[in-house]
PDB file of N, CA and C in Angstrom:
ATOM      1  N   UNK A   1    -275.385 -85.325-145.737  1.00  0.00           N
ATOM      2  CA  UNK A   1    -274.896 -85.165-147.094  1.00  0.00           C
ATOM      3  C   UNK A   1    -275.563 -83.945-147.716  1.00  0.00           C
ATOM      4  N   UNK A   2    -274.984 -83.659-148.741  1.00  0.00           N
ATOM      5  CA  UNK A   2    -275.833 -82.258-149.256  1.00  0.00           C
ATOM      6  C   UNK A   2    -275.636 -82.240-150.750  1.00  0.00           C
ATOM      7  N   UNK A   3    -275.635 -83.810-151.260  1.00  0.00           N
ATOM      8  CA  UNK A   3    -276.320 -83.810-152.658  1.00  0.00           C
ATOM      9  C   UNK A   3    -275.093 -84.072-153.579  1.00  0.00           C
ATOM     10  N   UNK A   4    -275.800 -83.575-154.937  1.00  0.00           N
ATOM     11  CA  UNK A   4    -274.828 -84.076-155.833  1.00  0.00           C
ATOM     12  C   UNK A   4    -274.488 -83.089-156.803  1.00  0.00           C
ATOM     13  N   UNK A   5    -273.033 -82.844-157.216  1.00  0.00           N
ATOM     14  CA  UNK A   5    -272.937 -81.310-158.168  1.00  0.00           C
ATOM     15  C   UNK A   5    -272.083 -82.230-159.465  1.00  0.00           C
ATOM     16  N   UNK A   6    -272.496 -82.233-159.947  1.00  0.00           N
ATOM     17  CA  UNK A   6    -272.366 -83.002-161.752  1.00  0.00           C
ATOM     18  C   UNK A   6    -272.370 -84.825-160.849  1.00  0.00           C
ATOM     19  N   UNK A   7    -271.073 -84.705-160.963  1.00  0.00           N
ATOM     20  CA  UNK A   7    -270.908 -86.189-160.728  1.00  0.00           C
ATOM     21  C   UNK A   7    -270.116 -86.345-159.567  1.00  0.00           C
ATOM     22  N   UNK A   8    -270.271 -85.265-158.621  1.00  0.00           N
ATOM     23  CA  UNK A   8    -269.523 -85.313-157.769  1.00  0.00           C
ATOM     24  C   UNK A   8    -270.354 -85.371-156.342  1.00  0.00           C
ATOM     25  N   UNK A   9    -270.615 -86.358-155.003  1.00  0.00           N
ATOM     26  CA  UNK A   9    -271.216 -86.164-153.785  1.00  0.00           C
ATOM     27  C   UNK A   9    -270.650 -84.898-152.945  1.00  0.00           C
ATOM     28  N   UNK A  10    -271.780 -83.863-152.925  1.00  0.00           N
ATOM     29  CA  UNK A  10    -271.941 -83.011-152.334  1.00  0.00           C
ATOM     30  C   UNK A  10    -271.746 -83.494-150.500  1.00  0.00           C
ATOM     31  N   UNK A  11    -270.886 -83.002-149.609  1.00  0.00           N
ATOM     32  CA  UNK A  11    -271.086 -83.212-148.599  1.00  0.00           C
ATOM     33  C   UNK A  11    -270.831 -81.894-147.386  1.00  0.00           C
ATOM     34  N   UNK A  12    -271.889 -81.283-146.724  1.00  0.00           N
ATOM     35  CA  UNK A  12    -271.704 -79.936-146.438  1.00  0.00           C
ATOM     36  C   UNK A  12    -271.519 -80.386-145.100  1.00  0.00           C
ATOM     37  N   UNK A  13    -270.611 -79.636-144.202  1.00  0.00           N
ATOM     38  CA  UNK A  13    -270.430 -79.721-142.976  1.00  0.00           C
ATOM     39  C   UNK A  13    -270.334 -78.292-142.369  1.00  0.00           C
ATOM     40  N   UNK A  14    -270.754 -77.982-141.078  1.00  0.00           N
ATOM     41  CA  UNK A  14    -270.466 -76.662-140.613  1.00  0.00           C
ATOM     42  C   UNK A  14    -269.692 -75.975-139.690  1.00  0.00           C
ATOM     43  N   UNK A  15    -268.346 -77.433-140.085  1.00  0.00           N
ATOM     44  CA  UNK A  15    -267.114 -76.959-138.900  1.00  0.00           C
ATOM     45  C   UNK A  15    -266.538 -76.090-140.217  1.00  0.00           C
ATOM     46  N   UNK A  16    -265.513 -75.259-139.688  1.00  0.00           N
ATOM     47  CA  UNK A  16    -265.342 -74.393-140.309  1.00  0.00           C
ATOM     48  C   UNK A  16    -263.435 -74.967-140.895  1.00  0.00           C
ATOM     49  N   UNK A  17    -262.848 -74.437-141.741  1.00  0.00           N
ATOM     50  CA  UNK A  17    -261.827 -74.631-142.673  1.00  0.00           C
ATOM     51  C   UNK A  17    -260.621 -74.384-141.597  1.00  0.00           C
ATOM     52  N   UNK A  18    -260.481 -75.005-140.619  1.00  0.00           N
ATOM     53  CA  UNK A  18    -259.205 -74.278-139.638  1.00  0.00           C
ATOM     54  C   UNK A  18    -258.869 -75.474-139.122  1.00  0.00           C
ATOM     55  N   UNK A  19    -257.512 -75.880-139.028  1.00  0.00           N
ATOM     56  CA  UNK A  19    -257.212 -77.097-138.417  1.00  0.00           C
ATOM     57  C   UNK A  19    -257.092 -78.488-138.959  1.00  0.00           C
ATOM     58  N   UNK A  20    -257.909 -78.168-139.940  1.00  0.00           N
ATOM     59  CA  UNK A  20    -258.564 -79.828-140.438  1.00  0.00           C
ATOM     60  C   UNK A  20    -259.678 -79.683-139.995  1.00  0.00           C
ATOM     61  N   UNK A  21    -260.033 -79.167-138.983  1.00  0.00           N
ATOM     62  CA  UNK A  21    -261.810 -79.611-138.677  1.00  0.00           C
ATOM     63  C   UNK A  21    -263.103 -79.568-139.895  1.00  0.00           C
ATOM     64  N   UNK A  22    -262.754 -78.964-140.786  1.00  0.00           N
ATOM     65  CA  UNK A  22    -264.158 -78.958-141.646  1.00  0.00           C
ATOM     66  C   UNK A  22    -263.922 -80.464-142.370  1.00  0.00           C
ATOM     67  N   UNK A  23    -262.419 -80.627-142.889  1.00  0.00           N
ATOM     68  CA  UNK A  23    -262.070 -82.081-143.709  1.00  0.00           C
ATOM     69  C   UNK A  23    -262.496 -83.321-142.714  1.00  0.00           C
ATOM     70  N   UNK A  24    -261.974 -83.276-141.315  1.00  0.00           N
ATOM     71  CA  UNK A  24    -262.386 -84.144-140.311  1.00  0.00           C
ATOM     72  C   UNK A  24    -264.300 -84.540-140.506  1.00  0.00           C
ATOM     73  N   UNK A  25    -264.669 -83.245-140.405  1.00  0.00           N
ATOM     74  CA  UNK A  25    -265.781 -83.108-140.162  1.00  0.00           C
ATOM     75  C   UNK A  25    -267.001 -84.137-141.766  1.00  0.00           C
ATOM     76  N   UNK A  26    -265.980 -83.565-142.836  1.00  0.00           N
ATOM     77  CA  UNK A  26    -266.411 -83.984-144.304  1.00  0.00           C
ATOM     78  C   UNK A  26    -266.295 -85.594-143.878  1.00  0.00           C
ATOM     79  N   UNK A  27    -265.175 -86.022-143.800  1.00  0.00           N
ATOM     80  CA  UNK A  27    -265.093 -88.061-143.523  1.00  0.00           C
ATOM     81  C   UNK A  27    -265.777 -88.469-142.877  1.00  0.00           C
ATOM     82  N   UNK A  28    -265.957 -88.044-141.280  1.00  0.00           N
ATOM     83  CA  UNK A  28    -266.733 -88.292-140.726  1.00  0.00           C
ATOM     84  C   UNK A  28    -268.370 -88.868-141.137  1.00  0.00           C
ATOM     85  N   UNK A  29    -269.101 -87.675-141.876  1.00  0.00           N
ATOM     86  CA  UNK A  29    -270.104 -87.614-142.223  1.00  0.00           C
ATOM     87  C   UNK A  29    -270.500 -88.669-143.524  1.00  0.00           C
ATOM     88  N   UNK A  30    -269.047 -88.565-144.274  1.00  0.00           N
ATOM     89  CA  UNK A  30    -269.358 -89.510-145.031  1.00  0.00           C
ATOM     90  C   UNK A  30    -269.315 -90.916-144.762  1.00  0.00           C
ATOM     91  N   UNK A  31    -268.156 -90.942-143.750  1.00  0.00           N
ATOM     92  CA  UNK A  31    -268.772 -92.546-143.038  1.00  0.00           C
ATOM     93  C   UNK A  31    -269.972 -93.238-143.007  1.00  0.00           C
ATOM     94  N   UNK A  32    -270.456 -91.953-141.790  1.00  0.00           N
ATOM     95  CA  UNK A  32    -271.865 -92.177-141.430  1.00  0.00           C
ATOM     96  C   UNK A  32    -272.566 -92.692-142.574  1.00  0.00           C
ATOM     97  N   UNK A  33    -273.271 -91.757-143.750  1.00  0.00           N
ATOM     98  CA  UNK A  33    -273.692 -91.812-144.539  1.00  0.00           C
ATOM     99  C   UNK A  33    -273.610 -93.076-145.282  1.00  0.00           C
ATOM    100  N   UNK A  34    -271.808 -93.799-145.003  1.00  0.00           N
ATOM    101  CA  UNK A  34    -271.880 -95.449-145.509  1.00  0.00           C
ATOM    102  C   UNK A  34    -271.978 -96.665-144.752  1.00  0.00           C
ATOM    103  N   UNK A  35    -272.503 -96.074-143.700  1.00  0.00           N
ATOM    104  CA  UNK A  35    -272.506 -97.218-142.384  1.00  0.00           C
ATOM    105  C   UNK A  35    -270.984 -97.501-142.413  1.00  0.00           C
ATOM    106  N   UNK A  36    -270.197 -96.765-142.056  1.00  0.00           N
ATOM    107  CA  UNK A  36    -268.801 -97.816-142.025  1.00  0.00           C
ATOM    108  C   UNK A  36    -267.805 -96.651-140.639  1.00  0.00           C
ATOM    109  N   UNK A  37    -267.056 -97.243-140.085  1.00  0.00           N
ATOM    110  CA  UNK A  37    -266.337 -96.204-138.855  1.00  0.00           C
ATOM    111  C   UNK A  37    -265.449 -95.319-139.815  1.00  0.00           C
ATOM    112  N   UNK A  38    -265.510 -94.301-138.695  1.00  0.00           N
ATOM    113  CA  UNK A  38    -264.634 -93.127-139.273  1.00  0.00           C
ATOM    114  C   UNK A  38    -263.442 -93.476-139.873  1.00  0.00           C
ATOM    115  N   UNK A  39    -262.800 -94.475-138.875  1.00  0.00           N
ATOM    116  CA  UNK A  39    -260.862 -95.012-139.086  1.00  0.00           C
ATOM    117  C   UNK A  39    -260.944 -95.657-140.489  1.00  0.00           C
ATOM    118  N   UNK A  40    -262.454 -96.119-141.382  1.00  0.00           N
ATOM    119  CA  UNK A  40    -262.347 -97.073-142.181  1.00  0.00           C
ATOM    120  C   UNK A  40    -262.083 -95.852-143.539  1.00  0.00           C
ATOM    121  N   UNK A  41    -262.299 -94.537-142.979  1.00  0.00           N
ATOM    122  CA  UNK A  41    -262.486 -93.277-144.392  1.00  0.00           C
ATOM    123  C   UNK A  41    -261.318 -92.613-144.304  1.00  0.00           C
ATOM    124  N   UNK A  42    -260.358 -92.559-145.187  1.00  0.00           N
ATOM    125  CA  UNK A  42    -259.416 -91.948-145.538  1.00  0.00           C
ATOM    126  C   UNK A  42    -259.460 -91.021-146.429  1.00  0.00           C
ATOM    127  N   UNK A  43    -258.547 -89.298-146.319  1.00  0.00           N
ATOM    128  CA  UNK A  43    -258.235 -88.665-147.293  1.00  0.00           C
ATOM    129  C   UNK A  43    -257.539 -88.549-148.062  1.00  0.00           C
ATOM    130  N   UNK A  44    -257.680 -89.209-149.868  1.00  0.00           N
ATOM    131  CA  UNK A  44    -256.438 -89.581-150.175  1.00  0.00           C
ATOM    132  C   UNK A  44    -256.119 -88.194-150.933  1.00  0.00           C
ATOM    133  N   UNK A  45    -256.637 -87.115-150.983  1.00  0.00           N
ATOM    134  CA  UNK A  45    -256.149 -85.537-151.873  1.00  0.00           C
ATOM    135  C   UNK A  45    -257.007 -84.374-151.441  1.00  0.00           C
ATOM    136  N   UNK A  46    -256.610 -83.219-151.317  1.00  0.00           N
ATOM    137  CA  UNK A  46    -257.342 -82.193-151.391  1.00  0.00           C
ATOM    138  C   UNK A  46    -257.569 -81.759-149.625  1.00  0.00           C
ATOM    139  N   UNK A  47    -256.356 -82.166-149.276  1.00  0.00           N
ATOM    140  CA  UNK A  47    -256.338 -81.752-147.482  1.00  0.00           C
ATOM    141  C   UNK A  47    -256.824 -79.719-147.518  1.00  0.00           C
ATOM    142  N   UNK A  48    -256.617 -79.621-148.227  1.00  0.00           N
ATOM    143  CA  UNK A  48    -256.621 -78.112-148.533  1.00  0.00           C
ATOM    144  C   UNK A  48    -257.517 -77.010-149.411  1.00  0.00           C
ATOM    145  N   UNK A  49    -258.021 -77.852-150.242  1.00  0.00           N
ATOM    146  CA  UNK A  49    -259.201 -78.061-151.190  1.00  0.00           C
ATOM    147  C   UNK A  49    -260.365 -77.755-150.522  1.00  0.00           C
ATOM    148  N   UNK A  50    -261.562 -77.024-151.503  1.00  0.00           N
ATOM    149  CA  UNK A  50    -262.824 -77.999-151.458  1.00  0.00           C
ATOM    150  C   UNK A  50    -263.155 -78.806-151.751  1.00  0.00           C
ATOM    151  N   UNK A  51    -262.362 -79.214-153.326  1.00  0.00           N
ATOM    152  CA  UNK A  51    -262.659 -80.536-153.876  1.00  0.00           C
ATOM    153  C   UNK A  51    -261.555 -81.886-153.309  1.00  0.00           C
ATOM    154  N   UNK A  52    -262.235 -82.534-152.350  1.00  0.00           N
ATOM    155  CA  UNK A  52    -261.507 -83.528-151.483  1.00  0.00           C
ATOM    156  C   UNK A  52    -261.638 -84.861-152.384  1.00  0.00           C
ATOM    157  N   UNK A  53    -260.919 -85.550-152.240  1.00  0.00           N
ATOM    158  CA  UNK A  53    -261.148 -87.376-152.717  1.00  0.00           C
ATOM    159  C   UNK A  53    -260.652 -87.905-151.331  1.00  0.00           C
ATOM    160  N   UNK A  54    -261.662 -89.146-151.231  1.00  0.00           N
ATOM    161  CA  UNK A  54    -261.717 -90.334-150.453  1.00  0.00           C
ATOM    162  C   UNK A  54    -261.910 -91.407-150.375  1.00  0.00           C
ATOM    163  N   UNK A  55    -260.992 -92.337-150.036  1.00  0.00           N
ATOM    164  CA  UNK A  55    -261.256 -93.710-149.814  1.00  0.00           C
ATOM    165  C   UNK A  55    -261.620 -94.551-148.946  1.00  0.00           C
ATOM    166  N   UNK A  56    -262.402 -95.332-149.051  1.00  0.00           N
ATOM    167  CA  UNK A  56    -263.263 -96.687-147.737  1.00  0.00           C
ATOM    168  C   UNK A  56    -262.461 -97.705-147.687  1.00  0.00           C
ATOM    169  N   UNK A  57    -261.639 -98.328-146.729  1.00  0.00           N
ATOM    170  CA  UNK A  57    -260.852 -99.714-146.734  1.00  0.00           C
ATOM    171  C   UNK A  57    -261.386-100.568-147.476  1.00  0.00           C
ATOM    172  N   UNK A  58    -260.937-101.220-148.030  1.00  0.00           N
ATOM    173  CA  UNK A  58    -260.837-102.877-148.676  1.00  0.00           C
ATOM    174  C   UNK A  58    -261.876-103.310-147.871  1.00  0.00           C
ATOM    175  N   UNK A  59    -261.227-103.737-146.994  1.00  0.00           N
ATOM    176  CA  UNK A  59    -261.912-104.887-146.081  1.00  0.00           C
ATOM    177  C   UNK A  59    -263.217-104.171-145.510  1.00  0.00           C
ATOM    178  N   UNK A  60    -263.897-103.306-145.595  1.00  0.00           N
ATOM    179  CA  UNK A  60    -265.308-103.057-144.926  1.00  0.00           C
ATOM    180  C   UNK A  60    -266.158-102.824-146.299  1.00  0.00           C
ATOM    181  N   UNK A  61    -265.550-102.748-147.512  1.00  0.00           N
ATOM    182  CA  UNK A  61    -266.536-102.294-148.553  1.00  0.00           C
ATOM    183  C   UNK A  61    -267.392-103.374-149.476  1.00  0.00           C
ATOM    184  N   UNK A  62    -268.190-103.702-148.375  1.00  0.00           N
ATOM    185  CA  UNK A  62    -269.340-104.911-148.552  1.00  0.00           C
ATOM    186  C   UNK A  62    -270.551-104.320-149.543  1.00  0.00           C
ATOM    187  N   UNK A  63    -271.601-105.101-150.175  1.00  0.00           N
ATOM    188  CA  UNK A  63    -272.281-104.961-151.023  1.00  0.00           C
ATOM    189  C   UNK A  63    -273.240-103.584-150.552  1.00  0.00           C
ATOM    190  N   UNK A  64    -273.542-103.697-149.103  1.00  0.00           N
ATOM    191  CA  UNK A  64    -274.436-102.641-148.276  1.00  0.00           C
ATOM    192  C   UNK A  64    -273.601-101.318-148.686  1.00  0.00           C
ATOM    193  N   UNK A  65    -272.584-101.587-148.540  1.00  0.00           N
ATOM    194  CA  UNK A  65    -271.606 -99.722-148.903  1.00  0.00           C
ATOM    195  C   UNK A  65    -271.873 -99.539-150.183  1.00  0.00           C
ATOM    196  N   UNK A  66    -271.362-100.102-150.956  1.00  0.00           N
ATOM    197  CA  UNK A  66    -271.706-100.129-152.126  1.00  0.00           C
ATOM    198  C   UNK A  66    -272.915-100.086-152.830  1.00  0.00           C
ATOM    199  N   UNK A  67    -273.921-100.105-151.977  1.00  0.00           N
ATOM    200  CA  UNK A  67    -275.625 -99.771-152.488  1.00  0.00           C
ATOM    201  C   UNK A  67    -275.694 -98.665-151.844  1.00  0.00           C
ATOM    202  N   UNK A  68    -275.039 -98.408-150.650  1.00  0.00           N
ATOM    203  CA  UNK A  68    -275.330 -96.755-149.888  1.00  0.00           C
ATOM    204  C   UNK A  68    -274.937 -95.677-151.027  1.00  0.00           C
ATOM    205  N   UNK A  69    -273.289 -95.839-151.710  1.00  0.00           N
ATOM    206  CA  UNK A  69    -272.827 -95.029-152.396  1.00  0.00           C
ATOM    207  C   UNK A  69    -273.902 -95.285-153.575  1.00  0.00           C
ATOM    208  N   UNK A  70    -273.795 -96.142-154.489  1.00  0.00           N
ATOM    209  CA  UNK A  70    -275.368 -95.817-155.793  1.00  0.00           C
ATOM    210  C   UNK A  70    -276.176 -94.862-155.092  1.00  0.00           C
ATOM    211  N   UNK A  71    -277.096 -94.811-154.095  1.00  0.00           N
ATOM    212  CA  UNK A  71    -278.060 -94.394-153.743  1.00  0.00           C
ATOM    213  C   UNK A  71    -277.648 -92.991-153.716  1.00  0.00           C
ATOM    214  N   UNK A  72    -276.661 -92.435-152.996  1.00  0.00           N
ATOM    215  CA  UNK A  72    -276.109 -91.216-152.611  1.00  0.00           C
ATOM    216  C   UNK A  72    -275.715 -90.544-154.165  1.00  0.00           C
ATOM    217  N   UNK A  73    -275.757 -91.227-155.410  1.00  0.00           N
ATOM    218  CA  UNK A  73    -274.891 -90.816-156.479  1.00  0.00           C
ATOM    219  C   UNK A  73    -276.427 -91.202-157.188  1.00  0.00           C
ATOM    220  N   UNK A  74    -277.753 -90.863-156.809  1.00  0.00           N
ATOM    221  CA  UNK A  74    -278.476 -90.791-157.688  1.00  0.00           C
ATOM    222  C   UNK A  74    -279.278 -89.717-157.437  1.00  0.00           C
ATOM    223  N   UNK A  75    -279.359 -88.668-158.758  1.00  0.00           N
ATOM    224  CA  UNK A  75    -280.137 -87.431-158.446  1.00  0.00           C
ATOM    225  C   UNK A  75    -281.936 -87.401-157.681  1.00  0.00           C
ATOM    226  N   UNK A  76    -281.565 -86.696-157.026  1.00  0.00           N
ATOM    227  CA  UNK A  76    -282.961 -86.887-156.158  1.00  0.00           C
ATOM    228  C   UNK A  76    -283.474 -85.435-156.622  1.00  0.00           C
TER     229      UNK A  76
END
């Protein structure tokens, strides 16, 4: 992860903008970051963007994700 810019999670990756690979690369990481599988992180805007939005399935977003994201959304 690479932090937080107002109210938004910073997430830097160093595949590069071609293909999808840097967006691939962005979900991915943010998975990780929520303990949850890649298939569970969806892109719901900004395929094209820097500024991306994403969503975690229903069914995996247990209290643990939900304390990962607080944690990740508090300035360090």
């Amino acid at each position: 992860m690479g932090g937080l810019h107002g109210d938004r999670l910073v997430v830097a990756v160093q595949a590069r903008a071609v293909d999808g690979a840097a967006t691939e690369a962005a979900l991915a990481a943010l998975a990780d970051a929520l303990g949850v599988r890649r298939r569970h992180v969806s892109l719901v805007s900004g395929a094209t963007s820097r500024d991306k939005v994403a969503e975690v399935d229903d069914a995996v977003v247990t209290q643990d994700v939900r304390g990962r994201v607080a944690e990740l959304l508090v300035p360090h």
